[in-house]
C-alpha atoms as a PDB file:
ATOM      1  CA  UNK A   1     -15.566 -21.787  13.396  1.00  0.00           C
ATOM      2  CA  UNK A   2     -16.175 -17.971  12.757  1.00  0.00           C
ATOM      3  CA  UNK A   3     -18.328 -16.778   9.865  1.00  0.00           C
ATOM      4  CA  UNK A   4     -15.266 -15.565   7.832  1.00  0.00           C
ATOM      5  CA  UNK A   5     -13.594 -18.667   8.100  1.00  0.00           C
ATOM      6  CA  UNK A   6     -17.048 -20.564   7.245  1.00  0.00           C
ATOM      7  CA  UNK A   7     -17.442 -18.609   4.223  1.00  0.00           C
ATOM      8  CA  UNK A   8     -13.499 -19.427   3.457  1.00  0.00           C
ATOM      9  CA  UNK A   9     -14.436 -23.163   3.914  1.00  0.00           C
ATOM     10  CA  UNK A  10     -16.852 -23.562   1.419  1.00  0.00           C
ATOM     11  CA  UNK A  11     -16.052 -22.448  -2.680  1.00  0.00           C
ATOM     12  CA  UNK A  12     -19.753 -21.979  -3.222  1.00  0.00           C
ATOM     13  CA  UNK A  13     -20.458 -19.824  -0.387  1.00  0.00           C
ATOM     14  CA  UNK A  14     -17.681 -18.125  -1.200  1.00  0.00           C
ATOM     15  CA  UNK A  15     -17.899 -16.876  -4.674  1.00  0.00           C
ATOM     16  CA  UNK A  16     -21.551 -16.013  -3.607  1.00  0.00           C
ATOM     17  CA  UNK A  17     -20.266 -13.804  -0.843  1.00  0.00           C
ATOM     18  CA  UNK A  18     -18.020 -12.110  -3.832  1.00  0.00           C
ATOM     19  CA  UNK A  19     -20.280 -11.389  -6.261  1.00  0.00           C
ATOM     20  CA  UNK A  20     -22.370  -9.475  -3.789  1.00  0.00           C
ATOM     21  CA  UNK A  21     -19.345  -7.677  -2.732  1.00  0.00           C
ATOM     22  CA  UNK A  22     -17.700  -7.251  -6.038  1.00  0.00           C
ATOM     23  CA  UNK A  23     -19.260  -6.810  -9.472  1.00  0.00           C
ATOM     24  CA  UNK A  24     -17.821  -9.761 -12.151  1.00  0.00           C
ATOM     25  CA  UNK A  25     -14.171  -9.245 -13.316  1.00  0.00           C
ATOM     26  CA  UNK A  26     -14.017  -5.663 -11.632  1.00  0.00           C
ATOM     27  CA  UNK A  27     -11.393  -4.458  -8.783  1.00  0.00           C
ATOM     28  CA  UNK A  28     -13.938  -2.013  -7.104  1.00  0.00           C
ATOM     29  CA  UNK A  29     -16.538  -2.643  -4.636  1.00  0.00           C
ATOM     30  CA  UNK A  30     -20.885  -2.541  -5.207  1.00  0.00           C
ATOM     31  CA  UNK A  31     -22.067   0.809  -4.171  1.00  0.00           C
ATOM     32  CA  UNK A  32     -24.085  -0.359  -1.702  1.00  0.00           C
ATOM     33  CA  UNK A  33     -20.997  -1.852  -0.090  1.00  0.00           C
ATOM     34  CA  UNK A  34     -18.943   1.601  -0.338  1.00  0.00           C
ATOM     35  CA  UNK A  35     -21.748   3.674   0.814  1.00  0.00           C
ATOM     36  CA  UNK A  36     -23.299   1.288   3.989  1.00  0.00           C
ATOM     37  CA  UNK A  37     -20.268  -1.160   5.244  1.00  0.00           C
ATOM     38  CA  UNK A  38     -17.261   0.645   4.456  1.00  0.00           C
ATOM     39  CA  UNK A  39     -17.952   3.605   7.040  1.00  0.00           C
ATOM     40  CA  UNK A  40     -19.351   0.954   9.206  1.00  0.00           C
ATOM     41  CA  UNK A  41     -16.083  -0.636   9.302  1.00  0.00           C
ATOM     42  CA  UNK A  42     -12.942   1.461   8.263  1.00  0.00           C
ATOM     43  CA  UNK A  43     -11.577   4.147  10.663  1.00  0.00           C
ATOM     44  CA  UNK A  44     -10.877   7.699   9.656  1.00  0.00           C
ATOM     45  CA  UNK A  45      -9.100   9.485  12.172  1.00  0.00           C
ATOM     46  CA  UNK A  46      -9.605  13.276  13.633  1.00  0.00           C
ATOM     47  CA  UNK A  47      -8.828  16.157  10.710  1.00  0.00           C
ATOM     48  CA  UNK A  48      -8.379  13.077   7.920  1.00  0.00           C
ATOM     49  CA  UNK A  49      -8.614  13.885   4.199  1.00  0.00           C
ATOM     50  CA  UNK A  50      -9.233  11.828   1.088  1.00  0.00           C
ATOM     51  CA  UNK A  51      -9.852  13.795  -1.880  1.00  0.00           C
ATOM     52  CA  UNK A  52     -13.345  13.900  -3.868  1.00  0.00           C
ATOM     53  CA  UNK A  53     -11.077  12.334  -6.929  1.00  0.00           C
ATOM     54  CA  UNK A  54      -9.920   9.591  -5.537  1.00  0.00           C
ATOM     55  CA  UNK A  55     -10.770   5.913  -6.167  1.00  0.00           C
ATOM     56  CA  UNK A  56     -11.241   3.825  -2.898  1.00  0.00           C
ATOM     57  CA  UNK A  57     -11.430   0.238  -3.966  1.00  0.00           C
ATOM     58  CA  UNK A  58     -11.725  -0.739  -0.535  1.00  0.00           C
ATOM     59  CA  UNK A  59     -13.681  -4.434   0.763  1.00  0.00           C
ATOM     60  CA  UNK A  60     -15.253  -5.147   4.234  1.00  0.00           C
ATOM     61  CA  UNK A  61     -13.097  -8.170   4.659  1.00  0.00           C
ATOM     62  CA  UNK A  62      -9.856  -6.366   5.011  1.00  0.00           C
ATOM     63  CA  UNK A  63      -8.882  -2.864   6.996  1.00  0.00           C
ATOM     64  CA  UNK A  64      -8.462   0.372   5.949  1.00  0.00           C
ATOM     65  CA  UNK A  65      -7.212   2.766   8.578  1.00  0.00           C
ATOM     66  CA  UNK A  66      -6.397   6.724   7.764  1.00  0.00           C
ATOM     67  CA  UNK A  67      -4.631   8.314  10.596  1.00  0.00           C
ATOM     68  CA  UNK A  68      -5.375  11.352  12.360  1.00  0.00           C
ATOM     69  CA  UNK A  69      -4.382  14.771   9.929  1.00  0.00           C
ATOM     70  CA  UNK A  70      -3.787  12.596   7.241  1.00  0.00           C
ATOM     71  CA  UNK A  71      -4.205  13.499   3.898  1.00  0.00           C
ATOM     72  CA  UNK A  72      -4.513  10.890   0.240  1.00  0.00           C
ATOM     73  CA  UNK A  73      -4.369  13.380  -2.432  1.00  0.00           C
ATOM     74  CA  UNK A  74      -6.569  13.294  -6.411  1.00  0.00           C
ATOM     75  CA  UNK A  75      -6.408  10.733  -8.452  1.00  0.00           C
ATOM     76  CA  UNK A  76      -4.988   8.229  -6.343  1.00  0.00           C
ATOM     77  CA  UNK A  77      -6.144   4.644  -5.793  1.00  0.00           C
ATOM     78  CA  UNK A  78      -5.932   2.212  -2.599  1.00  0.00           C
ATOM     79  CA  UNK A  79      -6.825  -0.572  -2.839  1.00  0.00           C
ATOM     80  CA  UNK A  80      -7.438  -3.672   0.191  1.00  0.00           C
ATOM     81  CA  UNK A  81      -8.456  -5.954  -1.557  1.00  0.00           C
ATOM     82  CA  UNK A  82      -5.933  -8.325  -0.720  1.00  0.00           C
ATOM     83  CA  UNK A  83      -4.367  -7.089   2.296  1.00  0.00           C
ATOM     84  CA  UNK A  84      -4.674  -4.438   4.642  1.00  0.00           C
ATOM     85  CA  UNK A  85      -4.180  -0.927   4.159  1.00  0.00           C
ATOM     86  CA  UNK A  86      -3.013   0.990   7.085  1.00  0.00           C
ATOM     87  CA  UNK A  87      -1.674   4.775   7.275  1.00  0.00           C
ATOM     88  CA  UNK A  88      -0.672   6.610  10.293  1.00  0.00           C
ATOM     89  CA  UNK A  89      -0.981  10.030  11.215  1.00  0.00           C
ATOM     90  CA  UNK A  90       0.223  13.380   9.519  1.00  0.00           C
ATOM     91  CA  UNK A  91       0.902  11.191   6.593  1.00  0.00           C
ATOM     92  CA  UNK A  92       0.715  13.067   2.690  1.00  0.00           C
ATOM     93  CA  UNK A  93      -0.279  10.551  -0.170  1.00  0.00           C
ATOM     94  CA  UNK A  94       0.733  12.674  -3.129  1.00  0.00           C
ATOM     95  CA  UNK A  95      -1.384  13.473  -6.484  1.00  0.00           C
ATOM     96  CA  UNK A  96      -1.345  10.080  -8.543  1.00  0.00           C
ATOM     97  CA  UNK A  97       0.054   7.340  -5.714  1.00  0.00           C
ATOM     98  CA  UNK A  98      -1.407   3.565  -5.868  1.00  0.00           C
ATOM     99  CA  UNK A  99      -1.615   1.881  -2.844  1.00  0.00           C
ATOM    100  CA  UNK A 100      -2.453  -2.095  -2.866  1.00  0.00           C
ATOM    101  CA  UNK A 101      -2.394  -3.616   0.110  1.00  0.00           C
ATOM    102  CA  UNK A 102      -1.277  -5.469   2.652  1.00  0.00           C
ATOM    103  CA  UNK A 103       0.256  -1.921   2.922  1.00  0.00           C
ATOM    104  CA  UNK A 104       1.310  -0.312   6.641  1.00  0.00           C
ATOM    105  CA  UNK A 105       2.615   3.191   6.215  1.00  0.00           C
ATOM    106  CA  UNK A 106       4.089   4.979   9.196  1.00  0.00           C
ATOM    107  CA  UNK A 107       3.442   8.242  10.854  1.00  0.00           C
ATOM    108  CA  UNK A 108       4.784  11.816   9.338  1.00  0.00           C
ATOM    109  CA  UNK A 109       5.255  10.076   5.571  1.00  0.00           C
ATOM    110  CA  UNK A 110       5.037  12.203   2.358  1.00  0.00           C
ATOM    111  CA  UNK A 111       4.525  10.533  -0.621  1.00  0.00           C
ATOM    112  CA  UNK A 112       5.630  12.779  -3.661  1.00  0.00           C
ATOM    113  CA  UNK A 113       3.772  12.107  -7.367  1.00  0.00           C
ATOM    114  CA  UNK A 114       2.577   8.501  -9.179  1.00  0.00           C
ATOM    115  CA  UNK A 115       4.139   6.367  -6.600  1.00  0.00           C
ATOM    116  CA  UNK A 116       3.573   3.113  -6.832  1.00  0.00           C
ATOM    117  CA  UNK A 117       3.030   0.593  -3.778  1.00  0.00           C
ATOM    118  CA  UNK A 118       2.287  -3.243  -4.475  1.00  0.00           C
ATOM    119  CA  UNK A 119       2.162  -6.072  -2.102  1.00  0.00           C
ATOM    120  CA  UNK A 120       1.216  -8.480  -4.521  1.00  0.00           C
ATOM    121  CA  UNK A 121       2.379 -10.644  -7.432  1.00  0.00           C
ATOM    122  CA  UNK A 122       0.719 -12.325  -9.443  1.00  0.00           C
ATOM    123  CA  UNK A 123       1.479 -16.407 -10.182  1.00  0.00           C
ATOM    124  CA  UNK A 124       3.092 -16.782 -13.686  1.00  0.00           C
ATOM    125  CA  UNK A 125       4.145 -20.598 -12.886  1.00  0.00           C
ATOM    126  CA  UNK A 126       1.472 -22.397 -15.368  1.00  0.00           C
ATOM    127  CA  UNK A 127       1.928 -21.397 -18.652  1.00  0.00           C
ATOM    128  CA  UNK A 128      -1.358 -23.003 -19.123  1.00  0.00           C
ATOM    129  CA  UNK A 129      -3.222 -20.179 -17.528  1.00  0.00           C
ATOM    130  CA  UNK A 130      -2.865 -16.416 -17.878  1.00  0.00           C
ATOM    131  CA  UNK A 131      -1.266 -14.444 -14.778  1.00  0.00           C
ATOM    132  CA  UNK A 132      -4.378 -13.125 -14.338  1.00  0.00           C
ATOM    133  CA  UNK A 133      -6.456 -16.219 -13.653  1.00  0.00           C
ATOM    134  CA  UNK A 134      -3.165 -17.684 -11.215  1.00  0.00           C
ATOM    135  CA  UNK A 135      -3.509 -17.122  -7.655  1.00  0.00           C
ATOM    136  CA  UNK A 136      -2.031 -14.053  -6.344  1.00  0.00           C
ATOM    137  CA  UNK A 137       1.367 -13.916  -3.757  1.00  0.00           C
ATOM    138  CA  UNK A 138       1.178 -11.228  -1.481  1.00  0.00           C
ATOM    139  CA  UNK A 139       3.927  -9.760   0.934  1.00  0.00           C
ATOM    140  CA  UNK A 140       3.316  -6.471   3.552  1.00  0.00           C
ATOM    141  CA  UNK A 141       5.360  -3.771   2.164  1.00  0.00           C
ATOM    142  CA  UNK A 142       6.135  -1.691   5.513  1.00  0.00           C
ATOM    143  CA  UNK A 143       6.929   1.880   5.580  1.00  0.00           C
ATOM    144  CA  UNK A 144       8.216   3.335   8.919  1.00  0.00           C
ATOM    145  CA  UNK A 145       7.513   6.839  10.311  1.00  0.00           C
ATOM    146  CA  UNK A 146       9.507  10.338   8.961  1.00  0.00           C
ATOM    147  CA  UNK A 147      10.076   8.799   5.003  1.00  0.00           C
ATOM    148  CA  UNK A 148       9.880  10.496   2.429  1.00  0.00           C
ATOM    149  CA  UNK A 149       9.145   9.080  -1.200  1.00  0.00           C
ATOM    150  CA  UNK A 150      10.172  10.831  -4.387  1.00  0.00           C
ATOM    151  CA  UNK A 151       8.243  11.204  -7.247  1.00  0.00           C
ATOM    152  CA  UNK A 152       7.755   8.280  -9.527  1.00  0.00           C
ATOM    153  CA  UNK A 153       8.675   6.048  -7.134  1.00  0.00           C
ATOM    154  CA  UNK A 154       7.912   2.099  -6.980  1.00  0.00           C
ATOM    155  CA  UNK A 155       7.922   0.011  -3.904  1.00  0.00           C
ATOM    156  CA  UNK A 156       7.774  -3.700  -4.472  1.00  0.00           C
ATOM    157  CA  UNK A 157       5.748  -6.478  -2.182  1.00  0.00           C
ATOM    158  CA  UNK A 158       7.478  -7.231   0.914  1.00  0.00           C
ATOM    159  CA  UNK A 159      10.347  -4.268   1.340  1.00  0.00           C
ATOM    160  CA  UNK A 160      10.537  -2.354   4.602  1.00  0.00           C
ATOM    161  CA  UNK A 161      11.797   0.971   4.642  1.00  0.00           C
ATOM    162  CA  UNK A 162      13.049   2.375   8.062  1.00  0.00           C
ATOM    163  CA  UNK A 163      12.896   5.259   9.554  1.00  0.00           C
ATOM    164  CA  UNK A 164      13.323   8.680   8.131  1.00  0.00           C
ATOM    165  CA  UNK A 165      14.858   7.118   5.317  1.00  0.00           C
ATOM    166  CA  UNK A 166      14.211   8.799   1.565  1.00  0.00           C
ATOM    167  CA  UNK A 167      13.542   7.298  -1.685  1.00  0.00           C
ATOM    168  CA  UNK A 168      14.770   9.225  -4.352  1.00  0.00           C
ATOM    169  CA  UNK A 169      12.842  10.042  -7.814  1.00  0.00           C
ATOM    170  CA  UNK A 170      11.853   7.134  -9.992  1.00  0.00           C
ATOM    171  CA  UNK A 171      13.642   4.699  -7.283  1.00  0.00           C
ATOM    172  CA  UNK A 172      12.438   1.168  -7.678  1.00  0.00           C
ATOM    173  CA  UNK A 173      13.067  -0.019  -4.431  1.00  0.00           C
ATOM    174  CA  UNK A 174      13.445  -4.156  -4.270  1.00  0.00           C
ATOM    175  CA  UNK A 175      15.330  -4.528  -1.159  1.00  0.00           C
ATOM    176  CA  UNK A 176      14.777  -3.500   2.823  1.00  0.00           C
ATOM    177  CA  UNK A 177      15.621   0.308   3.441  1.00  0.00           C
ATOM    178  CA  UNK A 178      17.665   0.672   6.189  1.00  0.00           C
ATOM    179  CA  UNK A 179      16.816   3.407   8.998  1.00  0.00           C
ATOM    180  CA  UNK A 180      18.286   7.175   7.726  1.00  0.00           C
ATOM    181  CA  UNK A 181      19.119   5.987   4.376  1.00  0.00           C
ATOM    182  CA  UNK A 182      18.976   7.654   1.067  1.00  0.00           C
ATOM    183  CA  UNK A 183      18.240   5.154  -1.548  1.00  0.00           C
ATOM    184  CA  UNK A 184      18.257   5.833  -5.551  1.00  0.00           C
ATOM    185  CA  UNK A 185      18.136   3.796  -8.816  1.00  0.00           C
ATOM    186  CA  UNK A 186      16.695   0.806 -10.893  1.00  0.00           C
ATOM    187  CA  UNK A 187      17.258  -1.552  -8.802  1.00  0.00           C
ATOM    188  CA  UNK A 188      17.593   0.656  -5.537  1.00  0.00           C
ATOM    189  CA  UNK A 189      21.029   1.084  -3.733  1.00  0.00           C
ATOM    190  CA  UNK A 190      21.764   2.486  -0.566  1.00  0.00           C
ATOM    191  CA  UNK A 191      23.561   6.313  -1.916  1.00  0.00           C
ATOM    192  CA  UNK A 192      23.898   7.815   1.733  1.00  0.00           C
ATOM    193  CA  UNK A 193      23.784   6.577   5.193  1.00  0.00           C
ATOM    194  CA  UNK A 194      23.401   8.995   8.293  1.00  0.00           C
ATOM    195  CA  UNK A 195      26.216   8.736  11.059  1.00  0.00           C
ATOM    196  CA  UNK A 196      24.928   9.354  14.686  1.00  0.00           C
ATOM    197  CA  UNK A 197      28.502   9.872  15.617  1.00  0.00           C
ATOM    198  CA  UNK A 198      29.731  12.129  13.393  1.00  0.00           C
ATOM    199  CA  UNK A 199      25.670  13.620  12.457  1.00  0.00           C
ATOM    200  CA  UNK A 200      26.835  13.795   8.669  1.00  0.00           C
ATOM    201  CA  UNK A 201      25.069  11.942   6.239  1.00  0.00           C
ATOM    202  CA  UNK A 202      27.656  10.190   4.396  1.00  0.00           C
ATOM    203  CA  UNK A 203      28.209   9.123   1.221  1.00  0.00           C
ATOM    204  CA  UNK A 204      28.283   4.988   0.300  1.00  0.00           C
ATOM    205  CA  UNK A 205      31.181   4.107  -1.701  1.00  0.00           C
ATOM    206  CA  UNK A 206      30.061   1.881  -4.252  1.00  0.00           C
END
């Protein structure tokens, strides 16, 4: 047994391990974790940007990878907390976006304004307990390489977009994407659909 799984094993240990990782009831790690183990152990790549005003909530025990020319823009936040964050290269994170992991974004993405990406839920079952004391559910939302995501947007836990799709404005997107799509609306629907026969993006009869 490895000493992450060790540490899993035993409650004790455990909440030990967090409180010297995490101050009490905060989402952010100590300082002395975000200035000595997080350079240690997540991976910038060649020409990679994040911004002086951003807010990096990111923890040793999961990844954070930022792709080669990438860029995550002011006043955004990422958070790994409970899953990976991964983006690939050439990839814009617009002014604004939250990122909660597990999160895998694809190469040559642009993120417009204040979008929102979530791959967790939190429990609501027992009405006992507030949501925020109930364990947390958490699906990989995936984003594949060439999307683009409109301002305002809001990706929900476990949706896959495909490739050089687009999310339109203010789309909350609850549903896979399909490859060269054009999705729009509360709750998302599929608006446009690109035909490699014809090479016309056509319009989806609803």
């Amino acid at each position: 047994m490895g000493l992450k799984e060790k540490i899993k094993s035993n409650e004790k240990l455990k909440k030990l391990v967090l409180w010297m990782l995490i101050p009490r009831n905060q989402a952010r790690p100590r300082l002395w974790v975000k200035w000595f183990v997080n350079p240690l152990k997540h991976k910038k790549g060649k020409g990679s940007l994040v911004r002086r005003r951003t807010r990096m909530d990111l923890m040793p025990f999961n990844n954070f990878v930022l792709g080669k020319d990438s860029t995550i823009e002011d006043f955004s936040t990422v958070n790994n907390g409970v899953g990976d964050v991964i983006i690939g290269n050439r990839t814009r994170i617009g002014m604004a976006n939250v990122l909660i992991g597990p999160v895998s974004i694809g190469d040559d993405v642009m993120f417009a304004q204040n979008v929102v990406l979530s791959g967790l839920n939190h429990g609501y079952e027992d009405i006992n307990l507030p949501p925020s004391l109930q364990k947390v559910e958490t699906k990989p939302i995936k984003i594949e390489d060439q999307v683009w995501v409109g301002a305002n947007a809001v990706i929900t836990a476990g949706v896959t977009v495909g490739k050089h799709s687009i999310v339109a404005a203010g789309c909350v997107v609850v549903k896979d994407v399909p490859p060269y799509a054009i999705v729009g609306g509360n709750p998302g629907r599929i608006l446009k659909q690109y035909n490699h026969e014809t090479k016309i993006w056509e319009r989806i009869k609803k």
